[in-house]
PDB file of N, CA and C in Angstrom:
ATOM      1  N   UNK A   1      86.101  92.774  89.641  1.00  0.00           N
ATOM      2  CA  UNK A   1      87.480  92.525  90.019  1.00  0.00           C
ATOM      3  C   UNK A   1      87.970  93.636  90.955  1.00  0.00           C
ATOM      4  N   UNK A   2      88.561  93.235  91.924  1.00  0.00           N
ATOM      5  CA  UNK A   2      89.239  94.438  92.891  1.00  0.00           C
ATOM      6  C   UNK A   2      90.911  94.456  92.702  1.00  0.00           C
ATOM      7  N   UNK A   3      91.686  95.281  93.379  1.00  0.00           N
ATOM      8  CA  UNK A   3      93.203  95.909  92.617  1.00  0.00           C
ATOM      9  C   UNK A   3      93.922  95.134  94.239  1.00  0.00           C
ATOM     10  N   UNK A   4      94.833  94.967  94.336  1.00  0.00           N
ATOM     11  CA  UNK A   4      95.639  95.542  95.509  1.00  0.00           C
ATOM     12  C   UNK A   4      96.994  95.727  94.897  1.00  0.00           C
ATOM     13  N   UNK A   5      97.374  96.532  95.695  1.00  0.00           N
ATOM     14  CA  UNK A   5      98.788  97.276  94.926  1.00  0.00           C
ATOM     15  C   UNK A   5      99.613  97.260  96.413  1.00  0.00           C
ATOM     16  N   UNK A   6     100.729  96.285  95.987  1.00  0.00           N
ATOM     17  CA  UNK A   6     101.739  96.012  97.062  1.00  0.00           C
ATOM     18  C   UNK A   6     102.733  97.087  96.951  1.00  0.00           C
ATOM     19  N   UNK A   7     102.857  98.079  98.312  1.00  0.00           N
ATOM     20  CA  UNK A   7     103.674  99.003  97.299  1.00  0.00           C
ATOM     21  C   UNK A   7     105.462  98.887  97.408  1.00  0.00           C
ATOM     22  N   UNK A   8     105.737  98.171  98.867  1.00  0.00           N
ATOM     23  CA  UNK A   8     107.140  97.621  98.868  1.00  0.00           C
ATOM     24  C   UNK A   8     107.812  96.533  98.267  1.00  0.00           C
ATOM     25  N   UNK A   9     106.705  95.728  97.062  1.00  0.00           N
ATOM     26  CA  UNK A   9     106.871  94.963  96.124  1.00  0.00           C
ATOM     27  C   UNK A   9     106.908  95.684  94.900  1.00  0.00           C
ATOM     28  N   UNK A  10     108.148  96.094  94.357  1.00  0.00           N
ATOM     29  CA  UNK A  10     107.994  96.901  93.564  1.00  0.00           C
ATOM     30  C   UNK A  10     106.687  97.693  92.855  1.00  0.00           C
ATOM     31  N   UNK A  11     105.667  97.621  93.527  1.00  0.00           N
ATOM     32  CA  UNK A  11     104.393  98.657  93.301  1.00  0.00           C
ATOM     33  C   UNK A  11     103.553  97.562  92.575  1.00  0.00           C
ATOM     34  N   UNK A  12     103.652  96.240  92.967  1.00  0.00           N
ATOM     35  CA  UNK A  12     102.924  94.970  92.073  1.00  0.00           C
ATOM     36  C   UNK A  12     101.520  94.960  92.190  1.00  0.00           C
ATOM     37  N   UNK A  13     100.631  94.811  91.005  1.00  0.00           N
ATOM     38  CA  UNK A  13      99.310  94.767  91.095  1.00  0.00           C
ATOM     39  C   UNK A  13      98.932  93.533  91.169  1.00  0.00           C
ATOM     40  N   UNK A  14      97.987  93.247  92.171  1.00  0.00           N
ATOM     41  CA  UNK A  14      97.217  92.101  92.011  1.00  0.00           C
ATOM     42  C   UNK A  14      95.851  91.908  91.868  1.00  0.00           C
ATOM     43  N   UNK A  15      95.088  91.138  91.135  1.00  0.00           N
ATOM     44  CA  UNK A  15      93.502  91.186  91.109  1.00  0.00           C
ATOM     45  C   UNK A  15      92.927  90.220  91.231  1.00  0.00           C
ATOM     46  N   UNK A  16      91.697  90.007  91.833  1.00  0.00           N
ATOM     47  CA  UNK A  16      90.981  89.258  92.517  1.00  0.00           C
ATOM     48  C   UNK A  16      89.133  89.240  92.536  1.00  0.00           C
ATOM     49  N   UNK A  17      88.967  88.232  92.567  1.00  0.00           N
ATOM     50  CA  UNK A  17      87.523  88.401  92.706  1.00  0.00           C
ATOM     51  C   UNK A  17      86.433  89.415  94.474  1.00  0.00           C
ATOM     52  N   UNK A  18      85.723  90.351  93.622  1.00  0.00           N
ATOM     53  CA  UNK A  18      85.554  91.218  94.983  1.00  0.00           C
ATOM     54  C   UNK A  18      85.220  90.164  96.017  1.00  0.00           C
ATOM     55  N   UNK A  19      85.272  90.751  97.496  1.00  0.00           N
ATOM     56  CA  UNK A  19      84.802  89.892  98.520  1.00  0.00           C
ATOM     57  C   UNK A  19      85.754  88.918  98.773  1.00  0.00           C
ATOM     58  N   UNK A  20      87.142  88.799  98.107  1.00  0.00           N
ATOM     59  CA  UNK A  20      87.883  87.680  98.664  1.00  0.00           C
ATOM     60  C   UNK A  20      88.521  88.101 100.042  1.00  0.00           C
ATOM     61  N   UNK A  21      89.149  87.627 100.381  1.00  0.00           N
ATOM     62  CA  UNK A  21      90.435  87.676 101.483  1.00  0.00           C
ATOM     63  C   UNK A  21      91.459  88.332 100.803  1.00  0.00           C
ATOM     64  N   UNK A  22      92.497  89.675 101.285  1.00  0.00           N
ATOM     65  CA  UNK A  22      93.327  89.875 100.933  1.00  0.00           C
ATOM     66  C   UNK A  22      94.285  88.756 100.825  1.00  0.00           C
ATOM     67  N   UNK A  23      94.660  87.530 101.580  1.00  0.00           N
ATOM     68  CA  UNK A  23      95.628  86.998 101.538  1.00  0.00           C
ATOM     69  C   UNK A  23      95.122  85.894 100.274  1.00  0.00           C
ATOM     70  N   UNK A  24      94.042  86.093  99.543  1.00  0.00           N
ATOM     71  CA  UNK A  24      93.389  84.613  98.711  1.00  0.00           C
ATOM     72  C   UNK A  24      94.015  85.221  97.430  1.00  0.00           C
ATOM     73  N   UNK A  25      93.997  86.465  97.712  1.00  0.00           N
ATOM     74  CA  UNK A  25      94.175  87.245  96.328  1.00  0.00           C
ATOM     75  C   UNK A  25      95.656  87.454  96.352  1.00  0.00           C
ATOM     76  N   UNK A  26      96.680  87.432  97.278  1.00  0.00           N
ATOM     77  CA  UNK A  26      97.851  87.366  96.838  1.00  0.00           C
ATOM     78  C   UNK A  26      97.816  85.875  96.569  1.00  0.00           C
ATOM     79  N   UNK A  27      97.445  85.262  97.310  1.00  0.00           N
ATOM     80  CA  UNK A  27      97.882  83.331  96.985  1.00  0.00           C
ATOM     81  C   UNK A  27      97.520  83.466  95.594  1.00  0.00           C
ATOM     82  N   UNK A  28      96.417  83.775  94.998  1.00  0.00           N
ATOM     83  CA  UNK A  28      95.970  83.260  93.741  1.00  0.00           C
ATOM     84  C   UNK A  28      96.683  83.829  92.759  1.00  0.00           C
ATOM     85  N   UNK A  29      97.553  85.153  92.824  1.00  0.00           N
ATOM     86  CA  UNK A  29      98.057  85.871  92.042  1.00  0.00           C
ATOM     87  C   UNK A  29      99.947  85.194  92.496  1.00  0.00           C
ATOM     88  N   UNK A  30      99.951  84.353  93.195  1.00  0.00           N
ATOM     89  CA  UNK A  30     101.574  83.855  93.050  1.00  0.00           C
ATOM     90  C   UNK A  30     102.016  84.578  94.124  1.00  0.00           C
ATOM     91  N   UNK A  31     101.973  84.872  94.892  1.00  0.00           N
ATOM     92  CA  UNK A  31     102.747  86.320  96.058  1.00  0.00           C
ATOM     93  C   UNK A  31     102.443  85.185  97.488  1.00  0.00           C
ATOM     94  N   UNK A  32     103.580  85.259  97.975  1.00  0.00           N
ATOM     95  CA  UNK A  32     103.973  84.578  98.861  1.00  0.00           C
ATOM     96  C   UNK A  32     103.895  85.584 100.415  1.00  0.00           C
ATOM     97  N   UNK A  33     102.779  85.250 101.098  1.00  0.00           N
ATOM     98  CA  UNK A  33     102.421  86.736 102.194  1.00  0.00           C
ATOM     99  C   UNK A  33     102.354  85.665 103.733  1.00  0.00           C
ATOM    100  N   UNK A  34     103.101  85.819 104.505  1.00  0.00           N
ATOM    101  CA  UNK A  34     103.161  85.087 105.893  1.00  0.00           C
ATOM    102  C   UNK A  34     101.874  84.872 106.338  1.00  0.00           C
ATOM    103  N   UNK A  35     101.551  83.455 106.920  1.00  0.00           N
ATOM    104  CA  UNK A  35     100.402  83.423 107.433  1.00  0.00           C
ATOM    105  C   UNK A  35     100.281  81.740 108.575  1.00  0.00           C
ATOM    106  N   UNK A  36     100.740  82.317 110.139  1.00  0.00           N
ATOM    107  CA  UNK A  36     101.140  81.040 110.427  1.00  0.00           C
ATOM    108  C   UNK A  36      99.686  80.391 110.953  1.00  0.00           C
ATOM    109  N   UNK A  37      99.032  81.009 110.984  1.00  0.00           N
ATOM    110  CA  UNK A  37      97.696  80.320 111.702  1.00  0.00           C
ATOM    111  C   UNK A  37      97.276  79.593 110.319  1.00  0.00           C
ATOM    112  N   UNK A  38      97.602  79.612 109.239  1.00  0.00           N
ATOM    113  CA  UNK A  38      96.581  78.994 108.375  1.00  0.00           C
ATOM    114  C   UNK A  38      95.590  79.821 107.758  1.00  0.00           C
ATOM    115  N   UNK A  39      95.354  81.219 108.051  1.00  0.00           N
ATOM    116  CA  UNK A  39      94.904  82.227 107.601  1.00  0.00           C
ATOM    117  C   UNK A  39      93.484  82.186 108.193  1.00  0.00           C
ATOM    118  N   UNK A  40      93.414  81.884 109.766  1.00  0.00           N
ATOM    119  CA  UNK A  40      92.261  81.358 110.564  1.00  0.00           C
ATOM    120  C   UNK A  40      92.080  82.898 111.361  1.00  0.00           C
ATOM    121  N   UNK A  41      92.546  84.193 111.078  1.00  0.00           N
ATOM    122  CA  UNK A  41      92.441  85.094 111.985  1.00  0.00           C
ATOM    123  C   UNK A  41      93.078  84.905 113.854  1.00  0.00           C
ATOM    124  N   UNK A  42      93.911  83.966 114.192  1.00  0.00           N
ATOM    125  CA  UNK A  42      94.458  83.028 115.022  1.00  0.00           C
ATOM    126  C   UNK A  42      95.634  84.057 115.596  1.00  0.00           C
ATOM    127  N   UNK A  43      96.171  84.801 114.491  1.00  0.00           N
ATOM    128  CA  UNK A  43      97.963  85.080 115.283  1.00  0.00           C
ATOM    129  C   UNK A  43      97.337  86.555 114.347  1.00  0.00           C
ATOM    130  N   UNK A  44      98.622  87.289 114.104  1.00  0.00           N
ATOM    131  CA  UNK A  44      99.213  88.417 113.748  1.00  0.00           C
ATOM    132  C   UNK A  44      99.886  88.309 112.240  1.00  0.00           C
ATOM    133  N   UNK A  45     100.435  87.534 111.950  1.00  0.00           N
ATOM    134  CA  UNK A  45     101.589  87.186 111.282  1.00  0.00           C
ATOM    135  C   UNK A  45     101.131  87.305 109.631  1.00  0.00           C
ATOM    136  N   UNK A  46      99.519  87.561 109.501  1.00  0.00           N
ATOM    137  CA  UNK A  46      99.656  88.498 108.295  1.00  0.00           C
ATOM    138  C   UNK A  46      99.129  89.486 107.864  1.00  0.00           C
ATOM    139  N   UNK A  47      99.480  90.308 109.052  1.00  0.00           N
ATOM    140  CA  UNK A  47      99.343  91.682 108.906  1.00  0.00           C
ATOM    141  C   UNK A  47      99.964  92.098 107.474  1.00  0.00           C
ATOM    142  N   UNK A  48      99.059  93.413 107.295  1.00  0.00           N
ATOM    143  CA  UNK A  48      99.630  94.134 105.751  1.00  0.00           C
ATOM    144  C   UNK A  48      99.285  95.838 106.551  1.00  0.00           C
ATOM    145  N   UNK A  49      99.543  96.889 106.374  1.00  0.00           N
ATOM    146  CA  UNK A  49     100.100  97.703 106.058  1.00  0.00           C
ATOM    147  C   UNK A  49      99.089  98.638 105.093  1.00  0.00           C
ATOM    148  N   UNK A  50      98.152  99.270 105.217  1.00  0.00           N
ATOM    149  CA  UNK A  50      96.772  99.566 104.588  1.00  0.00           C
ATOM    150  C   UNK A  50      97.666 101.456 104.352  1.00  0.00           C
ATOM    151  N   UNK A  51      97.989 101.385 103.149  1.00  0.00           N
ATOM    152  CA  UNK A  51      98.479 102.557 102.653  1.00  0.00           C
ATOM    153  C   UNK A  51      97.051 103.878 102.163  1.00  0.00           C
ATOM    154  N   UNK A  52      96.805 102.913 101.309  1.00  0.00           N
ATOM    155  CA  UNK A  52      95.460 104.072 100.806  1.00  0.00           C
ATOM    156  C   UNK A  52      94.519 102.847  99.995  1.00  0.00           C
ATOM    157  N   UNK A  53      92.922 103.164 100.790  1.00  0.00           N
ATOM    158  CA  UNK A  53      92.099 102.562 100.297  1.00  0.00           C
ATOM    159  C   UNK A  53      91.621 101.986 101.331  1.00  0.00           C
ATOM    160  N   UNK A  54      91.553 102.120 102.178  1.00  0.00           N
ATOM    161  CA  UNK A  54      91.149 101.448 103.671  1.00  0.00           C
ATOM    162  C   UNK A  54      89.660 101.248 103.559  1.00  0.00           C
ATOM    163  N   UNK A  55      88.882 102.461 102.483  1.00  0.00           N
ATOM    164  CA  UNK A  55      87.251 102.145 102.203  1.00  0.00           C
ATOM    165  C   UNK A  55      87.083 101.581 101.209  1.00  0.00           C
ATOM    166  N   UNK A  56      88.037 100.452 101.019  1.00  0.00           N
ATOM    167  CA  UNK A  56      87.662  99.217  99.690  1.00  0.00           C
ATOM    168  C   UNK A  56      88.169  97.817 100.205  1.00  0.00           C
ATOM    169  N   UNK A  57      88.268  98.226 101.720  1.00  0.00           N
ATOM    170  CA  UNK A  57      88.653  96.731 102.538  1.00  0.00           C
ATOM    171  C   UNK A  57      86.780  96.548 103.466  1.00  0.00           C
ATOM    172  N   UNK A  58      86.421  95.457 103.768  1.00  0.00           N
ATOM    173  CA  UNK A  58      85.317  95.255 104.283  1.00  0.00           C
ATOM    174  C   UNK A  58      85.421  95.779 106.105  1.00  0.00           C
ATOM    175  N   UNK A  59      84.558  95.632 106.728  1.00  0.00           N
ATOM    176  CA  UNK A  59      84.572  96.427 108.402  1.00  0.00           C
ATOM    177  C   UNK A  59      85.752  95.390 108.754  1.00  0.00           C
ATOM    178  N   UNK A  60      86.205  95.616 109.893  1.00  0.00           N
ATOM    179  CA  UNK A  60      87.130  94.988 111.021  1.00  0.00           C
ATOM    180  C   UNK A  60      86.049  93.459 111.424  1.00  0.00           C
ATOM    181  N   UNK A  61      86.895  92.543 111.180  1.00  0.00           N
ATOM    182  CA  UNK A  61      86.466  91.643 112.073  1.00  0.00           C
ATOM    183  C   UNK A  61      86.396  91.521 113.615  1.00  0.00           C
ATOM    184  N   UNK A  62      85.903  90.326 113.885  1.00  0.00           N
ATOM    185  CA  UNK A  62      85.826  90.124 115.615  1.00  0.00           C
ATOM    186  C   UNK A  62      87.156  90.041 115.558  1.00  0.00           C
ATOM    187  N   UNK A  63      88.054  89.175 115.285  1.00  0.00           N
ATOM    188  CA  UNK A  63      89.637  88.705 114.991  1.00  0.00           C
ATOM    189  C   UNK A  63      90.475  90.140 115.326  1.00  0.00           C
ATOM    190  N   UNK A  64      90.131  91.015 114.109  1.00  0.00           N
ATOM    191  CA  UNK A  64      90.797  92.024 114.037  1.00  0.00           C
ATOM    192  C   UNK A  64      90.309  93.262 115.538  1.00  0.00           C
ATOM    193  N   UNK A  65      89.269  93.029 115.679  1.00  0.00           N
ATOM    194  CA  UNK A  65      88.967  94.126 117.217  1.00  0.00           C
ATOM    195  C   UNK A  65      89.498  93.336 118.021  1.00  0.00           C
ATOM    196  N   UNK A  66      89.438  92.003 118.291  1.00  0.00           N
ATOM    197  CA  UNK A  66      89.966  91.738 119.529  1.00  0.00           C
ATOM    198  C   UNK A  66      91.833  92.351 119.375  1.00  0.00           C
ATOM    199  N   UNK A  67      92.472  91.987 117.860  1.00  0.00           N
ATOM    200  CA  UNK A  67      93.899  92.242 118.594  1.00  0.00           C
ATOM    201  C   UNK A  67      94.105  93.806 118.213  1.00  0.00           C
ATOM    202  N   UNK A  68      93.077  95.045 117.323  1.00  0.00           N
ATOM    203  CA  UNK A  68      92.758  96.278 117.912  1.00  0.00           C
ATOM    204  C   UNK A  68      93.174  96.413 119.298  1.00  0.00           C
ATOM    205  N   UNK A  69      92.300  95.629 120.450  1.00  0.00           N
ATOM    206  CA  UNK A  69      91.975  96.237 121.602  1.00  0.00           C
ATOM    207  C   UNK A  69      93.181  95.818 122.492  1.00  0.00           C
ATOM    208  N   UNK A  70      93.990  94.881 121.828  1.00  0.00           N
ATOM    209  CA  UNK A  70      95.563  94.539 122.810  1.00  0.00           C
ATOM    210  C   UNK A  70      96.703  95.564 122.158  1.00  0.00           C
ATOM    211  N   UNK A  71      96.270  95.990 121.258  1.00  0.00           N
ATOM    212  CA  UNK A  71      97.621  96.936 120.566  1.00  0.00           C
ATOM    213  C   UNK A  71      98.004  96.205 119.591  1.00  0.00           C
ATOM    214  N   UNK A  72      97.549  94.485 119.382  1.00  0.00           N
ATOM    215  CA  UNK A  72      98.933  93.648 118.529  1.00  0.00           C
ATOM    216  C   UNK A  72      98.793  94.123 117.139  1.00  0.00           C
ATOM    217  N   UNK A  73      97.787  95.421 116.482  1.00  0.00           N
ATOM    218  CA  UNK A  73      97.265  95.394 115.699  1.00  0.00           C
ATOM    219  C   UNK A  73      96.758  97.164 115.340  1.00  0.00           C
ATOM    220  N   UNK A  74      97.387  97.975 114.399  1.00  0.00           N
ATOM    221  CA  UNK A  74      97.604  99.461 114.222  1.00  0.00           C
ATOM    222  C   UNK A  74      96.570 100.013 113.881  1.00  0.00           C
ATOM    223  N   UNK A  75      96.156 101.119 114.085  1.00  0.00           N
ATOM    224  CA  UNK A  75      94.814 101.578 113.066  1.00  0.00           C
ATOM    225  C   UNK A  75      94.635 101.271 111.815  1.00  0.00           C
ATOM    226  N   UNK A  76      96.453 101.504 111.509  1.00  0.00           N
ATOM    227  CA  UNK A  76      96.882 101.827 109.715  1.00  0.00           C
ATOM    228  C   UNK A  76      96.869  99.859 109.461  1.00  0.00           C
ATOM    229  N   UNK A  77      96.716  99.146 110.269  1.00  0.00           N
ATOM    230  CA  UNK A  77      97.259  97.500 109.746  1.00  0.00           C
ATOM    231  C   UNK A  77      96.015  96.924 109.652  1.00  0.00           C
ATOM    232  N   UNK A  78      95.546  95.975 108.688  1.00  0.00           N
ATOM    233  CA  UNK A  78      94.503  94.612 108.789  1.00  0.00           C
ATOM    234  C   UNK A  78      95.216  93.839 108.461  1.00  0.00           C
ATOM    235  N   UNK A  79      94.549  92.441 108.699  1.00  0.00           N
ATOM    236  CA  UNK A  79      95.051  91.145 108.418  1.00  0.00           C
ATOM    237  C   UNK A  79      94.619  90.765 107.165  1.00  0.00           C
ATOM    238  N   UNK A  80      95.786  90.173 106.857  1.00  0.00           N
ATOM    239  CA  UNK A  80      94.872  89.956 105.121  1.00  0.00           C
ATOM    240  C   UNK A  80      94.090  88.971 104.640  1.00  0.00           C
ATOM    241  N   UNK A  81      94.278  88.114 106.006  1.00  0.00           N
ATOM    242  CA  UNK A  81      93.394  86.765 105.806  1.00  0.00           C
ATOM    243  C   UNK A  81      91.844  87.334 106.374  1.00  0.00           C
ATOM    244  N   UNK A  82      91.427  88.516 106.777  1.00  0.00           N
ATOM    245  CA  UNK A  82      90.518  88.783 107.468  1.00  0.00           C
ATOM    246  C   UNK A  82      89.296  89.455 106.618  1.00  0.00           C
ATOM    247  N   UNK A  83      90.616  90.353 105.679  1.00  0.00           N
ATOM    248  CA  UNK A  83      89.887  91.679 105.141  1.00  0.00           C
ATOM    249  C   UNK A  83      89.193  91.406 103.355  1.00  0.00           C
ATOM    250  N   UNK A  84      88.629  91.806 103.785  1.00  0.00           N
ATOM    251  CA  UNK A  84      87.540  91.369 102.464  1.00  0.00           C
ATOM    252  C   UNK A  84      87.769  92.503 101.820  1.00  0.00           C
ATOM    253  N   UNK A  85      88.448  92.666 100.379  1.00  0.00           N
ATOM    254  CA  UNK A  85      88.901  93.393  99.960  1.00  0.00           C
ATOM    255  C   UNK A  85      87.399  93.601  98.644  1.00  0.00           C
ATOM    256  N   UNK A  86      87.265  94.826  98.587  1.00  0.00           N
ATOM    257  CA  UNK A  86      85.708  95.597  97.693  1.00  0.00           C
ATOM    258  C   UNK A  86      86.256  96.494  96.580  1.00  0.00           C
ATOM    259  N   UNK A  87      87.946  96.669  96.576  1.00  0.00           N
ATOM    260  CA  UNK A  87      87.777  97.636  95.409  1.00  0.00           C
ATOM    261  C   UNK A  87      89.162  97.607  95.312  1.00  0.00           C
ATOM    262  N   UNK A  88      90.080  98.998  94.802  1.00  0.00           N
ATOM    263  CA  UNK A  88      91.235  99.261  95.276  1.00  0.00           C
ATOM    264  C   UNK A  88      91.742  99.791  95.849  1.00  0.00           C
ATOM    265  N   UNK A  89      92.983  98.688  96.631  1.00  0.00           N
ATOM    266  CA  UNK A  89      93.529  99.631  97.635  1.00  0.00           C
ATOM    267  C   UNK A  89      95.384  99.278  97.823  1.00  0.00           C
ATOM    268  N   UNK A  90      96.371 100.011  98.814  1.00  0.00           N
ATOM    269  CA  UNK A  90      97.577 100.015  98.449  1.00  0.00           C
ATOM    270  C   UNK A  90      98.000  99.148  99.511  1.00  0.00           C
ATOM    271  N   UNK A  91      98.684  98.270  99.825  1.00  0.00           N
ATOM    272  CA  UNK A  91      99.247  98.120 101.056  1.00  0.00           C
ATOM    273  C   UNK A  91     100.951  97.676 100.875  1.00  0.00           C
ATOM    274  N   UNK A  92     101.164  97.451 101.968  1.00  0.00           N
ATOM    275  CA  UNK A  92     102.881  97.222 102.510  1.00  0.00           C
ATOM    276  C   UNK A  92     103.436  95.731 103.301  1.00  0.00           C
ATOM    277  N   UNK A  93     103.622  94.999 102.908  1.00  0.00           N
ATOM    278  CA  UNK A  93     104.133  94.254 103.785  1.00  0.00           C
ATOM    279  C   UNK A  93     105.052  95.072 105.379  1.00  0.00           C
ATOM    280  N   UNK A  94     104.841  94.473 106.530  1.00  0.00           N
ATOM    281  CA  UNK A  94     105.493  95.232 107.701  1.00  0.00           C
ATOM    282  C   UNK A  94     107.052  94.311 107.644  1.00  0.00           C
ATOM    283  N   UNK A  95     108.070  95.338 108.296  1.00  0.00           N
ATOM    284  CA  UNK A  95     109.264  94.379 107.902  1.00  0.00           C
ATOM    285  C   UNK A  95     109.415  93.608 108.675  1.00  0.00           C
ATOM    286  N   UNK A  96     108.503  93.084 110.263  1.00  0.00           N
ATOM    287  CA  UNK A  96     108.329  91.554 111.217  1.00  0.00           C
ATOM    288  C   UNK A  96     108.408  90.382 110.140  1.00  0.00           C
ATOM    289  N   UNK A  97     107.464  90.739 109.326  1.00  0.00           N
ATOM    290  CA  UNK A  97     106.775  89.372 108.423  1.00  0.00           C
ATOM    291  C   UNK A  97     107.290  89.659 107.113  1.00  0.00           C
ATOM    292  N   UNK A  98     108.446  89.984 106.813  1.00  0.00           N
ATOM    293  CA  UNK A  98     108.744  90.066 105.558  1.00  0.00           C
ATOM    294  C   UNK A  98     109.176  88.767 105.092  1.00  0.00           C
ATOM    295  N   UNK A  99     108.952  87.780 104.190  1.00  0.00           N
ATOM    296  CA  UNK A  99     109.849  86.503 103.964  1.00  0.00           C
ATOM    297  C   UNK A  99     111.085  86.623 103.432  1.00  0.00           C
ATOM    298  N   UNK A 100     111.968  86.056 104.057  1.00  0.00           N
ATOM    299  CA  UNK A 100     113.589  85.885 103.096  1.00  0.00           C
ATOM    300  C   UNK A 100     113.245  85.869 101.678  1.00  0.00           C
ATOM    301  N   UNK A 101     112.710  85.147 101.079  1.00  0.00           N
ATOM    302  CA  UNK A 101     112.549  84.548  99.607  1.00  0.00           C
ATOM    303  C   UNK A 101     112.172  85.983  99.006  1.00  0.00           C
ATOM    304  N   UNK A 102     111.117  86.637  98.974  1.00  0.00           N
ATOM    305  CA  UNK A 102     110.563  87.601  98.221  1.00  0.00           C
ATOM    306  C   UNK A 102     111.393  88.598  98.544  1.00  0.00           C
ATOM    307  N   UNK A 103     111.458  89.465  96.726  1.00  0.00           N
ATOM    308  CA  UNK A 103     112.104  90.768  96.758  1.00  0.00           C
ATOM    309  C   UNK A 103     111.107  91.661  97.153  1.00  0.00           C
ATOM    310  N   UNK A 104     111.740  92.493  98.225  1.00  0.00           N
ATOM    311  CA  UNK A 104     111.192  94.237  98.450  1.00  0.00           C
ATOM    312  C   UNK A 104     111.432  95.057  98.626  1.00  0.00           C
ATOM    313  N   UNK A 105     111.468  96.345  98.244  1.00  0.00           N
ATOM    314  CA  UNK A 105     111.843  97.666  97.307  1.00  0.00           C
ATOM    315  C   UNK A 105     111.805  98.746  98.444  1.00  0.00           C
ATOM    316  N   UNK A 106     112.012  98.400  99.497  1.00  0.00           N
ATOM    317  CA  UNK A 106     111.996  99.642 100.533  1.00  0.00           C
ATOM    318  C   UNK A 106     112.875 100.659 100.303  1.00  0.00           C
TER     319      UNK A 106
END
């Protein structure tokens, strides 16, 4: 099982089977995380915010170097539909993609 710890969601833990998608593991745990492509690596829109643990997310995808190499995309950010999450780690929703509906603790 791997951790992710949302930390502008009041510090919410979520767990998941290793090797998923960050965004499979909020879906499966109830957490509602923007994702307009369909979670196809396609757009931006669900970026997360890689606080601590960046060596319990899997390498950068092609997805993720290509929008690396335009800027649309931070050292500190992966996509969560991308990142194959291996252990625990902390992240942030960014406030672009925050949803109306969900509470967050900034």
């Amino acid at each position: 099982m791997v951790k992710i710890v949302i930390e502008n969601m009041a510090r919410k833990e979520v767990t998941g089977k290793a090797g998923s998608s960050a965004l499979r593991v909020f879906h499966e745990n109830y957490i509602d995380w923007m994702h307009a492509c369909g979670g196809k690596g396609r757009c931006t829109t669900c970026k997360m915010i890689v606080v601590r643990g960046a060596d319990a997310l899997g390498p950068l995808t092609d997805a993720e170097t290509r929008y690396r190499a335009t800027a649309e995309l931070a050292g500190t950010e992966r996509l969560a539909c991308q990142a194959k999450v291996t252990g625990e780690c902390h992240v942030r929703a960014p406030e672009e993609y925050k949803l109306p509906h969900q509470a967050y603790t900034d």
